[in-house]
Protein backbone atom coordinates (compact mmCIF):
# COMPACT_ATOMS: atom_id res chain seq x y z
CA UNK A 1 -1.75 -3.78 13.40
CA UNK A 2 -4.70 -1.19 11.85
CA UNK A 3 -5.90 -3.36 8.22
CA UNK A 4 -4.13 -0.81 5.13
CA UNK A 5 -4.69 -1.88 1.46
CA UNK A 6 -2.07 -2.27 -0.46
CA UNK A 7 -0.74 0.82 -2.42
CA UNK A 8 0.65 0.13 -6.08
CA UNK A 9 3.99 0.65 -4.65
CA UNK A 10 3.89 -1.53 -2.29
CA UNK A 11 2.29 -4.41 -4.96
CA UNK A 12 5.80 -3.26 -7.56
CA UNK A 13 7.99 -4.15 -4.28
CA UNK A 14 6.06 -7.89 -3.95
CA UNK A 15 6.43 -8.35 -8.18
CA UNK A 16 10.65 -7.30 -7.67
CA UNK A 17 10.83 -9.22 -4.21
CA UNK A 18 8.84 -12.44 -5.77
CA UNK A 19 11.76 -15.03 -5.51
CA UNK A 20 11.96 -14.42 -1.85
CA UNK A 21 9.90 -16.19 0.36
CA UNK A 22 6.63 -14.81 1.44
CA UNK A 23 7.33 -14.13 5.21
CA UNK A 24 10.69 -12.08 4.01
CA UNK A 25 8.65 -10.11 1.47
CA UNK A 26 6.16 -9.49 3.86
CA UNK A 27 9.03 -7.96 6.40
CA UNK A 28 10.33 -5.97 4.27
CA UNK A 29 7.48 -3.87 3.15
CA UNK A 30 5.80 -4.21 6.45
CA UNK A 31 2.57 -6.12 6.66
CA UNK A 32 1.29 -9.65 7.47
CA UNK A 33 2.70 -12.55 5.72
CA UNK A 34 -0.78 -13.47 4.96
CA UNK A 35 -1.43 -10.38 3.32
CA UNK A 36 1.04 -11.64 0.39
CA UNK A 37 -0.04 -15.07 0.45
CA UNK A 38 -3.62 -13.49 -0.25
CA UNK A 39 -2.17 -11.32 -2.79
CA UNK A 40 -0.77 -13.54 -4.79
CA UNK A 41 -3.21 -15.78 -4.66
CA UNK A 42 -5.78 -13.34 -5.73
CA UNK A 43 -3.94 -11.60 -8.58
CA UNK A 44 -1.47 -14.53 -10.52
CA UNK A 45 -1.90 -14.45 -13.82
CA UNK A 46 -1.68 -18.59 -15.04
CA UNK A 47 0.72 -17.45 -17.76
CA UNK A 48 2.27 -14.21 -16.42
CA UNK A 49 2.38 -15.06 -12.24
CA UNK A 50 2.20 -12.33 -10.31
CA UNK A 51 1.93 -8.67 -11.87
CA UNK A 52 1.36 -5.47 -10.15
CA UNK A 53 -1.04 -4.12 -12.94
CA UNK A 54 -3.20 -6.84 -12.85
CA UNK A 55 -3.88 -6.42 -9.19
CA UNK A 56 -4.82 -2.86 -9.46
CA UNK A 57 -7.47 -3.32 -12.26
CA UNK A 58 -9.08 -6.94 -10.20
CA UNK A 59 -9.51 -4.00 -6.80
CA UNK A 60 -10.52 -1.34 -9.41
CA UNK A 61 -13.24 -3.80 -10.53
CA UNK A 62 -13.96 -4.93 -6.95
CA UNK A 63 -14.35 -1.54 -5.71
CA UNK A 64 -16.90 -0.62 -8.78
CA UNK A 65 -18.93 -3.99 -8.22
CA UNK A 66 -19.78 -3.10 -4.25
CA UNK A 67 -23.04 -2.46 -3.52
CA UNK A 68 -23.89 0.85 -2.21
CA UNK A 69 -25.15 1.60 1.39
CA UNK A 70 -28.07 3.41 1.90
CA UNK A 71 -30.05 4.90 5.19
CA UNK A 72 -33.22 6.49 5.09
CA UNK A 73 -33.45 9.23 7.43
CA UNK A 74 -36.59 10.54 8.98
CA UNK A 75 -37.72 13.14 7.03
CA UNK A 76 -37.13 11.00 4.13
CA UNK A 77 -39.17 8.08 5.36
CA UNK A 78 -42.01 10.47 6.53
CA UNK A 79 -42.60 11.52 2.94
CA UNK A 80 -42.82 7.94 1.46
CA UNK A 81 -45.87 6.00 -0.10
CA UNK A 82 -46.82 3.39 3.08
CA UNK A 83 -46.24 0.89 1.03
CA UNK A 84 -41.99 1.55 1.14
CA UNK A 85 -42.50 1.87 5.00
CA UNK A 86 -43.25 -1.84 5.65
CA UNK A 87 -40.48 -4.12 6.56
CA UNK A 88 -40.33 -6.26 3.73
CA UNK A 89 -40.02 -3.53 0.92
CA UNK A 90 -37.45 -1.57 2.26
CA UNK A 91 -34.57 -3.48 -0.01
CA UNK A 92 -36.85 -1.91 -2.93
CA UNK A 93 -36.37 1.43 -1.91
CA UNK A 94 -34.00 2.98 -4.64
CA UNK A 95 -30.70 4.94 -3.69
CA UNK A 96 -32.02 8.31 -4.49
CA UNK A 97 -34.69 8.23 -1.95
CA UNK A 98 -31.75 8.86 0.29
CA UNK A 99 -30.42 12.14 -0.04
């Protein structure tokens, strides 16, 4: 089974299905059981449990926090200072070098 993040619609069917146990939730809306477990376990609220909204604005957050990739490519590199080329600077080369 290819990995799929959860769409909203699919996180409103685990918040109506809740009292069911996880492995029949997880049946019915077609992924892993341990896919729910991991949901809920990420996104319950202490007061609230579970809630759909919640779990949209923690991947929201998750998604903004990521650190961005970056490759230099050759042309790039060939018009850097030296002192970006070495192996130990090049986590100090800034994003927009890369363009």
């Amino acid at each position: 089974m290819k990995y799929q993040q959860l769409t909203p619609e699919k996180r409103y069917q685990i918040s109506a299905l809740i009292k069911a146990e996880q492995k029949e939730v997880a049946i019915k809306i077609g992924v892993h059981p341990s896919t729910i477990s991991r949901e809920l376990k990420r996104n319950r609220d202490v007061v609230r449990g579970y809630h759909p909204n919640l779990a949209e604005i923690n991947k929201a957050h998750t998604e903004h926090k990521k650190k961005k990739r970056f490759f230099l490519t050759k042309p790039i590199e060939s018009i850097m200072p030296p002192f970006f080329k070495t192996s130990k600077t090049r986590f100090l080369i800034p994003p927009y070098y890369n363009t």
